[in-house]
PDB file of N, CA and C in Angstrom:
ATOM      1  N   UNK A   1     130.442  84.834  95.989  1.00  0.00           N
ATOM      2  CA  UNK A   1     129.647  85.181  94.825  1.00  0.00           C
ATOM      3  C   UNK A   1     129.784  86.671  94.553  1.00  0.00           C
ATOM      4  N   UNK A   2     129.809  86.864  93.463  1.00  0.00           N
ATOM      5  CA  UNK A   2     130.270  88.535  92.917  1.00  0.00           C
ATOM      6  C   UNK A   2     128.785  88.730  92.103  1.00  0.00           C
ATOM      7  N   UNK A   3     127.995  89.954  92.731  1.00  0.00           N
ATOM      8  CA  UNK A   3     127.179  90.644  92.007  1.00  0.00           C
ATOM      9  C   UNK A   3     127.674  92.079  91.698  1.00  0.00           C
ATOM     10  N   UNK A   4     127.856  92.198  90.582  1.00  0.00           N
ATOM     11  CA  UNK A   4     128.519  93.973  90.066  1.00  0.00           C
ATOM     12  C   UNK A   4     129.554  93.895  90.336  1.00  0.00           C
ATOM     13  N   UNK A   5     130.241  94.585  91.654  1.00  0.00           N
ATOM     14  CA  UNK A   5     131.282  94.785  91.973  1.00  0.00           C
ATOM     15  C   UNK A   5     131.465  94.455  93.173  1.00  0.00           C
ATOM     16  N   UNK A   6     130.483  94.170  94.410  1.00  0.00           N
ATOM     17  CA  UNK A   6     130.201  94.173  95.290  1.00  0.00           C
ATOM     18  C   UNK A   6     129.943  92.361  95.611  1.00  0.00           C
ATOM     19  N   UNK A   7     130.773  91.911  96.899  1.00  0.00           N
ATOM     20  CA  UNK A   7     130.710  90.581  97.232  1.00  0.00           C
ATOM     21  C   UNK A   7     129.926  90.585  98.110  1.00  0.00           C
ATOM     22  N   UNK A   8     129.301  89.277  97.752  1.00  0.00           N
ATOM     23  CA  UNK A   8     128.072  88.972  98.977  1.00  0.00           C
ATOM     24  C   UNK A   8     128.271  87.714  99.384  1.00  0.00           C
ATOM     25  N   UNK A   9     127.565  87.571 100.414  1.00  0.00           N
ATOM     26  CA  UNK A   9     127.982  86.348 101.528  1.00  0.00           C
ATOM     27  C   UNK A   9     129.368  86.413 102.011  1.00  0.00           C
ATOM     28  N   UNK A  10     130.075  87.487 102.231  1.00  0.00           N
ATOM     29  CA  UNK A  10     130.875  87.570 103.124  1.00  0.00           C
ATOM     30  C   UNK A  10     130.903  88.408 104.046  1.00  0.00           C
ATOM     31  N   UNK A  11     131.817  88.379 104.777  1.00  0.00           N
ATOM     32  CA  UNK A  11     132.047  89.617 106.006  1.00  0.00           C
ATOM     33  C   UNK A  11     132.202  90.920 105.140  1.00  0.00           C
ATOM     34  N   UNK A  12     133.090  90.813 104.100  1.00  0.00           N
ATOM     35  CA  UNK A  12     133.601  92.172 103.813  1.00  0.00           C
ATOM     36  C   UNK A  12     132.589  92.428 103.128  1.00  0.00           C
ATOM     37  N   UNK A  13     131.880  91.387 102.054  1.00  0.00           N
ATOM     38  CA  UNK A  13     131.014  91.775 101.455  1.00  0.00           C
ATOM     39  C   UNK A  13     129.714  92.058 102.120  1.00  0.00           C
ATOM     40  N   UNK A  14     129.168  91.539 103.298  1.00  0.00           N
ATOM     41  CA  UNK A  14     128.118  92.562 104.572  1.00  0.00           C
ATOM     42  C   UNK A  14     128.521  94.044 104.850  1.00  0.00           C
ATOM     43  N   UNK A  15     129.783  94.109 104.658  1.00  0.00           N
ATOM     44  CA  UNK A  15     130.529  95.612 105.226  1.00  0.00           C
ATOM     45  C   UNK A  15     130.357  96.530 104.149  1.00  0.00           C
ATOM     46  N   UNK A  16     130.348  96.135 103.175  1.00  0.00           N
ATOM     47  CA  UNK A  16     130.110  96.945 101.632  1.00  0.00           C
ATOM     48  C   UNK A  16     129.029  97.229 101.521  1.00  0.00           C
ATOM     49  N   UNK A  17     127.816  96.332 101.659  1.00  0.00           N
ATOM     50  CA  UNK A  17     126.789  96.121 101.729  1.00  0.00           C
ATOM     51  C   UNK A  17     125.865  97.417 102.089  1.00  0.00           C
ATOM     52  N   UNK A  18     126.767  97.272 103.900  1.00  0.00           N
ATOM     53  CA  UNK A  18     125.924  98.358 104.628  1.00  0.00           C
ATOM     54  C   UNK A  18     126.430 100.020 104.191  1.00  0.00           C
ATOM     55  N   UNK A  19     127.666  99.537 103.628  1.00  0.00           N
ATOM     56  CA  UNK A  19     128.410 100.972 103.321  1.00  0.00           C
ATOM     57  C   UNK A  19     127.518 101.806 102.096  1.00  0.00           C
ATOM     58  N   UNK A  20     127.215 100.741 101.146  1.00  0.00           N
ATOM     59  CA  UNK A  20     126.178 100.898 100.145  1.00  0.00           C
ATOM     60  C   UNK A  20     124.812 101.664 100.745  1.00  0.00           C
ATOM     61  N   UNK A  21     124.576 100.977 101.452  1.00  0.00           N
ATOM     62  CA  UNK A  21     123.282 101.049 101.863  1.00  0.00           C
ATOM     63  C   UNK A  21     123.021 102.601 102.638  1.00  0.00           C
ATOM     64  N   UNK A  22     123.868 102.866 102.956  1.00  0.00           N
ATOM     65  CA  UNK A  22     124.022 104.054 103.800  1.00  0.00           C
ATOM     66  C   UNK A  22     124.465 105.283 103.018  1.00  0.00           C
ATOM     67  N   UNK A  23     125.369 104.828 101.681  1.00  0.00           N
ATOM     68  CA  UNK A  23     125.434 105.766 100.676  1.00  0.00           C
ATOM     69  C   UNK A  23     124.044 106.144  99.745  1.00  0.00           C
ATOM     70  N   UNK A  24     123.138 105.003  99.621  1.00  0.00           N
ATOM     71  CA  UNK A  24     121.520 105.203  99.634  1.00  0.00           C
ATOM     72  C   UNK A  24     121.086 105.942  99.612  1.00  0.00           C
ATOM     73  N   UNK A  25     120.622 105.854 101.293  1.00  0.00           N
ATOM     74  CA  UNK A  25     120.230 106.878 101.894  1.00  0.00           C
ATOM     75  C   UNK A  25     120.541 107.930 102.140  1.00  0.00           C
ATOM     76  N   UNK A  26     121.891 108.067 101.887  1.00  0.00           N
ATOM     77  CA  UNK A  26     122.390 109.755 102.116  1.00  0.00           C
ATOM     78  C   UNK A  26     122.058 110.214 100.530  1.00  0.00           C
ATOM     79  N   UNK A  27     121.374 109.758  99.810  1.00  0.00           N
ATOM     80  CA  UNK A  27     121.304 110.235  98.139  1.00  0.00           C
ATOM     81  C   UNK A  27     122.163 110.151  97.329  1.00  0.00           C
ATOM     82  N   UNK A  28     123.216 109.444  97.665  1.00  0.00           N
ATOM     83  CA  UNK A  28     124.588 109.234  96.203  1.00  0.00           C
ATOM     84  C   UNK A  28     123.790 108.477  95.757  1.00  0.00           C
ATOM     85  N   UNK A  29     124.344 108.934  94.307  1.00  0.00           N
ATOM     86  CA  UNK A  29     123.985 108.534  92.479  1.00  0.00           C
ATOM     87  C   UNK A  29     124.993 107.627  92.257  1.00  0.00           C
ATOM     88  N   UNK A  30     124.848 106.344  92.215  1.00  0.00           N
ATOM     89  CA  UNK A  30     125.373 105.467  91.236  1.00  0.00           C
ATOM     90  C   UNK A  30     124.976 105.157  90.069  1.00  0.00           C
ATOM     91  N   UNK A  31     125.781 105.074  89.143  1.00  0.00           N
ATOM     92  CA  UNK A  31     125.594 104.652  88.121  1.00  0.00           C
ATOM     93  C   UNK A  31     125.444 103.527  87.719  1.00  0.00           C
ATOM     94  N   UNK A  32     125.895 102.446  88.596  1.00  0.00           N
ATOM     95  CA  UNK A  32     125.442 100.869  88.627  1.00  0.00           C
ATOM     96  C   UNK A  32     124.482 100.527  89.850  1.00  0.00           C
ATOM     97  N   UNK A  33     123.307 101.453  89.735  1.00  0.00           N
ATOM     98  CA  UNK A  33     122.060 101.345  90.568  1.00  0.00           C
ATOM     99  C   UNK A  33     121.763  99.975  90.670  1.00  0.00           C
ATOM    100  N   UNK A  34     121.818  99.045  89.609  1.00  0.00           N
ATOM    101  CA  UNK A  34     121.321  97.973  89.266  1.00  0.00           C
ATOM    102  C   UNK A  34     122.271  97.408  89.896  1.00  0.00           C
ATOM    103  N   UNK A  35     123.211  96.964  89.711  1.00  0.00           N
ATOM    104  CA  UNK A  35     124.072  95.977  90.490  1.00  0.00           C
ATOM    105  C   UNK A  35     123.668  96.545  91.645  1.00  0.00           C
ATOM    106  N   UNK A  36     123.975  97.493  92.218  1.00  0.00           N
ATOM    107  CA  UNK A  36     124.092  98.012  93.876  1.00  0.00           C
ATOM    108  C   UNK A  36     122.467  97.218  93.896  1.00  0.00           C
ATOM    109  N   UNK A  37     121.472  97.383  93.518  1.00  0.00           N
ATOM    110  CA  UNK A  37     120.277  96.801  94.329  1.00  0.00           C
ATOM    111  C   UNK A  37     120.406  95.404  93.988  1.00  0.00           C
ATOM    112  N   UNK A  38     120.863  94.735  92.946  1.00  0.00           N
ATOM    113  CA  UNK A  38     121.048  93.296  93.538  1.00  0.00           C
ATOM    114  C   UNK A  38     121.676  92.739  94.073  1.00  0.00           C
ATOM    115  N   UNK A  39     122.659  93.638  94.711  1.00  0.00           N
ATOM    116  CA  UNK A  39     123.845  93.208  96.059  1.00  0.00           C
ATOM    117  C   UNK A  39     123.019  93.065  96.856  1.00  0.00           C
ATOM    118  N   UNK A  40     121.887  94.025  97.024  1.00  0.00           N
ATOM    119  CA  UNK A  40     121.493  94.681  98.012  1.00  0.00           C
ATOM    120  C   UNK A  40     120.696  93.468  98.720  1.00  0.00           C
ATOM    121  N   UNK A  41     119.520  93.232  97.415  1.00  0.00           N
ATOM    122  CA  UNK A  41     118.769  92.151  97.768  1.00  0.00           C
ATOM    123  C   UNK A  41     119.442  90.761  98.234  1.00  0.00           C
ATOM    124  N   UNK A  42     120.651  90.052  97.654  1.00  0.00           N
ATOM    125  CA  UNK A  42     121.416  89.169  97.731  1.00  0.00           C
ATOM    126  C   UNK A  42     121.281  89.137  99.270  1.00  0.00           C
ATOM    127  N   UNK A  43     122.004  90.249  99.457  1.00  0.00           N
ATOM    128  CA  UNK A  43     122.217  90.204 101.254  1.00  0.00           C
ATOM    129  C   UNK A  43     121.096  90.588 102.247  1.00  0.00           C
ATOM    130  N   UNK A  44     119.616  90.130 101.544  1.00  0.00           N
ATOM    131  CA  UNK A  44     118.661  90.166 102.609  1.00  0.00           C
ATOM    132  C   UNK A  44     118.202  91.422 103.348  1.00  0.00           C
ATOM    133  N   UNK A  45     118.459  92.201 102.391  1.00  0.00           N
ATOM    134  CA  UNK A  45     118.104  94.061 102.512  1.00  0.00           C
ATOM    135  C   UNK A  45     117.310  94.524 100.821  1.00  0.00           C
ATOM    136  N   UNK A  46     116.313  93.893 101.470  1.00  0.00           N
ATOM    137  CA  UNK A  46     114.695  93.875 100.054  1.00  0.00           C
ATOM    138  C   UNK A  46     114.680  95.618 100.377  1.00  0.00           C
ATOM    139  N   UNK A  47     114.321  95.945 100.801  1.00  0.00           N
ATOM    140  CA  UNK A  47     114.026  98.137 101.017  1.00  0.00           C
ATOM    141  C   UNK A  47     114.825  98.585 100.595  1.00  0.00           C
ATOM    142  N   UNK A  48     116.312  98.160 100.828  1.00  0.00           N
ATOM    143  CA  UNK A  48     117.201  99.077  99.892  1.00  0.00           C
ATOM    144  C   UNK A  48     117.537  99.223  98.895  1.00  0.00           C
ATOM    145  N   UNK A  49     116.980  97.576  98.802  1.00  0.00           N
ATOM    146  CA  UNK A  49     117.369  96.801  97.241  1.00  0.00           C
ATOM    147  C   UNK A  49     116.157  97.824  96.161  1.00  0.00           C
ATOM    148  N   UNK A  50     114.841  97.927  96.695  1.00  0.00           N
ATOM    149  CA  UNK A  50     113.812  98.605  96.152  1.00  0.00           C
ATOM    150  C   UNK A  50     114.413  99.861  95.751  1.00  0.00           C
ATOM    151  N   UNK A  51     114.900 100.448  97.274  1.00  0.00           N
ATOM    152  CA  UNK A  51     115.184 101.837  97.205  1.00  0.00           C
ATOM    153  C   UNK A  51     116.025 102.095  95.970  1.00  0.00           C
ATOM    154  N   UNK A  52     117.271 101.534  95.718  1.00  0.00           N
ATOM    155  CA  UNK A  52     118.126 101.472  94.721  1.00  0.00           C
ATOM    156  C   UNK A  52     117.775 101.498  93.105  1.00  0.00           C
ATOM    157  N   UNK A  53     116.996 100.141  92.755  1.00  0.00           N
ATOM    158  CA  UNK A  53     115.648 100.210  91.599  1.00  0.00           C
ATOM    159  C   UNK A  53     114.965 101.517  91.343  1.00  0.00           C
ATOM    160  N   UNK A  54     114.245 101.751  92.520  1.00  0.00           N
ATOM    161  CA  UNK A  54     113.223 102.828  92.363  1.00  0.00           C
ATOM    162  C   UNK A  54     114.268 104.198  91.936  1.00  0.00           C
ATOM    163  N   UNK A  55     115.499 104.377  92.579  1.00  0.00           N
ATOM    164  CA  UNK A  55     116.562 105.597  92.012  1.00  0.00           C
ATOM    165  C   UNK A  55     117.113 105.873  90.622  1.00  0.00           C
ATOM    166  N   UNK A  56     117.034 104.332  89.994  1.00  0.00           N
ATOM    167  CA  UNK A  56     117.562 104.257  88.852  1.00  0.00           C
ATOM    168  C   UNK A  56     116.252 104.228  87.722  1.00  0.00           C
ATOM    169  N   UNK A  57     115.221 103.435  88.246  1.00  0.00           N
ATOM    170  CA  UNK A  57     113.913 104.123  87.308  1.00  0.00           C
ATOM    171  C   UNK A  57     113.311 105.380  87.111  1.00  0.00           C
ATOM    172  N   UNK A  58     113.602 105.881  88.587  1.00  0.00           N
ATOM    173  CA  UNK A  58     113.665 107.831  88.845  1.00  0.00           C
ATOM    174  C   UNK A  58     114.485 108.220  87.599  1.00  0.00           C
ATOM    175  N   UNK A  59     115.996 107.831  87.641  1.00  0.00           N
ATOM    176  CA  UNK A  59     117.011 108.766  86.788  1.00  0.00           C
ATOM    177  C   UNK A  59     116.714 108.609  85.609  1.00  0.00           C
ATOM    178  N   UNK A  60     116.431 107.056  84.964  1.00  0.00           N
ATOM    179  CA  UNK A  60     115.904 106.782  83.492  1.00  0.00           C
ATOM    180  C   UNK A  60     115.031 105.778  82.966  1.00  0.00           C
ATOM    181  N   UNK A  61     113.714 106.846  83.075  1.00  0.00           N
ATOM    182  CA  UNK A  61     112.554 106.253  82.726  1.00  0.00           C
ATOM    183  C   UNK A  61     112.316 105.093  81.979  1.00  0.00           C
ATOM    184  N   UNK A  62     113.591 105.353  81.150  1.00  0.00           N
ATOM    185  CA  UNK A  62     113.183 103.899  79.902  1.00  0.00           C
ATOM    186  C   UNK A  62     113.882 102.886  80.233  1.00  0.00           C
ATOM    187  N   UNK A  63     114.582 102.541  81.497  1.00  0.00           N
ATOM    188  CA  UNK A  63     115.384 101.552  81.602  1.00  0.00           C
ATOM    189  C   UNK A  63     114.487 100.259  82.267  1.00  0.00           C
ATOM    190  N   UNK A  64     113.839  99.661  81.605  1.00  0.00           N
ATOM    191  CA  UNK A  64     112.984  98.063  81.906  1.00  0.00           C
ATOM    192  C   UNK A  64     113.262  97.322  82.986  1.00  0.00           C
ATOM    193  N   UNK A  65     114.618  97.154  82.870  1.00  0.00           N
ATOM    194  CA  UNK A  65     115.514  96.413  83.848  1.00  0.00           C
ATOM    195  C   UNK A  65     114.864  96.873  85.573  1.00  0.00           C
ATOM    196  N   UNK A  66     115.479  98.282  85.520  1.00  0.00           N
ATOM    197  CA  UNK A  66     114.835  98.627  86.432  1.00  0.00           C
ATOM    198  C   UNK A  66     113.375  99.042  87.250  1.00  0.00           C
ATOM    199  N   UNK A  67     112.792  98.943  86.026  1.00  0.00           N
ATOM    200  CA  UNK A  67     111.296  98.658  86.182  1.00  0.00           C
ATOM    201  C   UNK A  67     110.754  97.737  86.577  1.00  0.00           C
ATOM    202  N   UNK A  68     111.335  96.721  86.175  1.00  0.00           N
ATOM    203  CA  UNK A  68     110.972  95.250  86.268  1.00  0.00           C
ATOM    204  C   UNK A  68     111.236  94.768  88.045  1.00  0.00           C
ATOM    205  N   UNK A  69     112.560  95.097  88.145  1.00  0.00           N
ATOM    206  CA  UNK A  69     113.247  95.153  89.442  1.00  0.00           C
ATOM    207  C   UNK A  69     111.985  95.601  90.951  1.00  0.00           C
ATOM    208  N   UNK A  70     111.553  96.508  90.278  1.00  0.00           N
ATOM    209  CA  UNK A  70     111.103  97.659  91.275  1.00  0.00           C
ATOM    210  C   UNK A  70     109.028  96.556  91.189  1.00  0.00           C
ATOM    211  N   UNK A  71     108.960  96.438  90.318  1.00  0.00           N
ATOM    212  CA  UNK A  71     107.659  95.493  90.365  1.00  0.00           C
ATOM    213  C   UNK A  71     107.983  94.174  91.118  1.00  0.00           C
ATOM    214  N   UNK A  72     109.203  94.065  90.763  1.00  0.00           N
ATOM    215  CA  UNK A  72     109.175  92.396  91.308  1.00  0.00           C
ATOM    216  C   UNK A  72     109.331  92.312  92.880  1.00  0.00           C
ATOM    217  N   UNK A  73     110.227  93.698  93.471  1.00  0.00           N
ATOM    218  CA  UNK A  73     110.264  93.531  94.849  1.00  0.00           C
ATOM    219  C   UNK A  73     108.518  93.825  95.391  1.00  0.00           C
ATOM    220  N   UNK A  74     108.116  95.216  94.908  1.00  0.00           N
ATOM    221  CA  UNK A  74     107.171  95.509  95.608  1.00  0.00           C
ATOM    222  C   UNK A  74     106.141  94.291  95.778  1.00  0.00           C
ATOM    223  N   UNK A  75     106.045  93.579  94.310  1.00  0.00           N
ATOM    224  CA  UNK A  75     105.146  92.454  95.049  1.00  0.00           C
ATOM    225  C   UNK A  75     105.576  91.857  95.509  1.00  0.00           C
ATOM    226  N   UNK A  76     107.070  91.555  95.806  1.00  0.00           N
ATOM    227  CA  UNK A  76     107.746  90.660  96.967  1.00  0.00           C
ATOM    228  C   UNK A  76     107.513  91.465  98.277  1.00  0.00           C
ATOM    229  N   UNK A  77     107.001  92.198  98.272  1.00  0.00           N
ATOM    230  CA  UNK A  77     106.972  93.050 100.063  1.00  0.00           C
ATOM    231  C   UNK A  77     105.610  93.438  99.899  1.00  0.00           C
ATOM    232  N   UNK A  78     105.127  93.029  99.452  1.00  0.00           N
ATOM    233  CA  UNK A  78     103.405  93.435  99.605  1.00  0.00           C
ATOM    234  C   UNK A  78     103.219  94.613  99.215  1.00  0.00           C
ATOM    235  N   UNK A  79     103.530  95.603  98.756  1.00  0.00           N
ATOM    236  CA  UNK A  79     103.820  97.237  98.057  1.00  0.00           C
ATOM    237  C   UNK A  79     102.921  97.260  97.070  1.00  0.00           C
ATOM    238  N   UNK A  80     101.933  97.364  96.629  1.00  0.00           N
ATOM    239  CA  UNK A  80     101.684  97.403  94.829  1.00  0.00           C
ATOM    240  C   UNK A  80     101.898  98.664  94.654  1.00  0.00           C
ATOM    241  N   UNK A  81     102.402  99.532  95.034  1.00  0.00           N
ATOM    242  CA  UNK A  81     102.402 100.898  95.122  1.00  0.00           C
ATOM    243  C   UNK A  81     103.184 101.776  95.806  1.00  0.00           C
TER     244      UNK A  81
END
């Protein structure tokens, strides 16, 4: 299955995954925030998947998508906040 650019449910696509995930946290800016957090979530990494959302609603306030994203995990992880 292909989300963005990034394959999930595979090996390579777990390996991307974490590579993502680690580019995250070190603060790289993607510009397909959105795909990268629904890879993210796909592969059973809800925090990064947030983290990712929450970067791209940071960069542009008016983007819904990512608003929406960032509500739907937190009440998926108990977060309202």
């Amino acid at each position: 299955m292909m989300d963005g650019i990034v394959a999930t449910g595979t090996a390579e696509g777990r390996q991307a995954v974490l590579a993502l995930q680690a580019a995250l946290e070190a603060g790289a800016d993607f510009s397909g925030g959105l795909e990268s957090g629904a890879a993210l979530h796909a592969d059973g990494m809800p925090e990064a998947a947030l983290a990712a959302f929450e970067a791209v609603a940071a960069r542009e306030p008016g983007n819904l998508a990512a608003w929406h994203a960032v509500a739907t995990l937190r009440f998926q992880l108990d977060r309202p906040q």
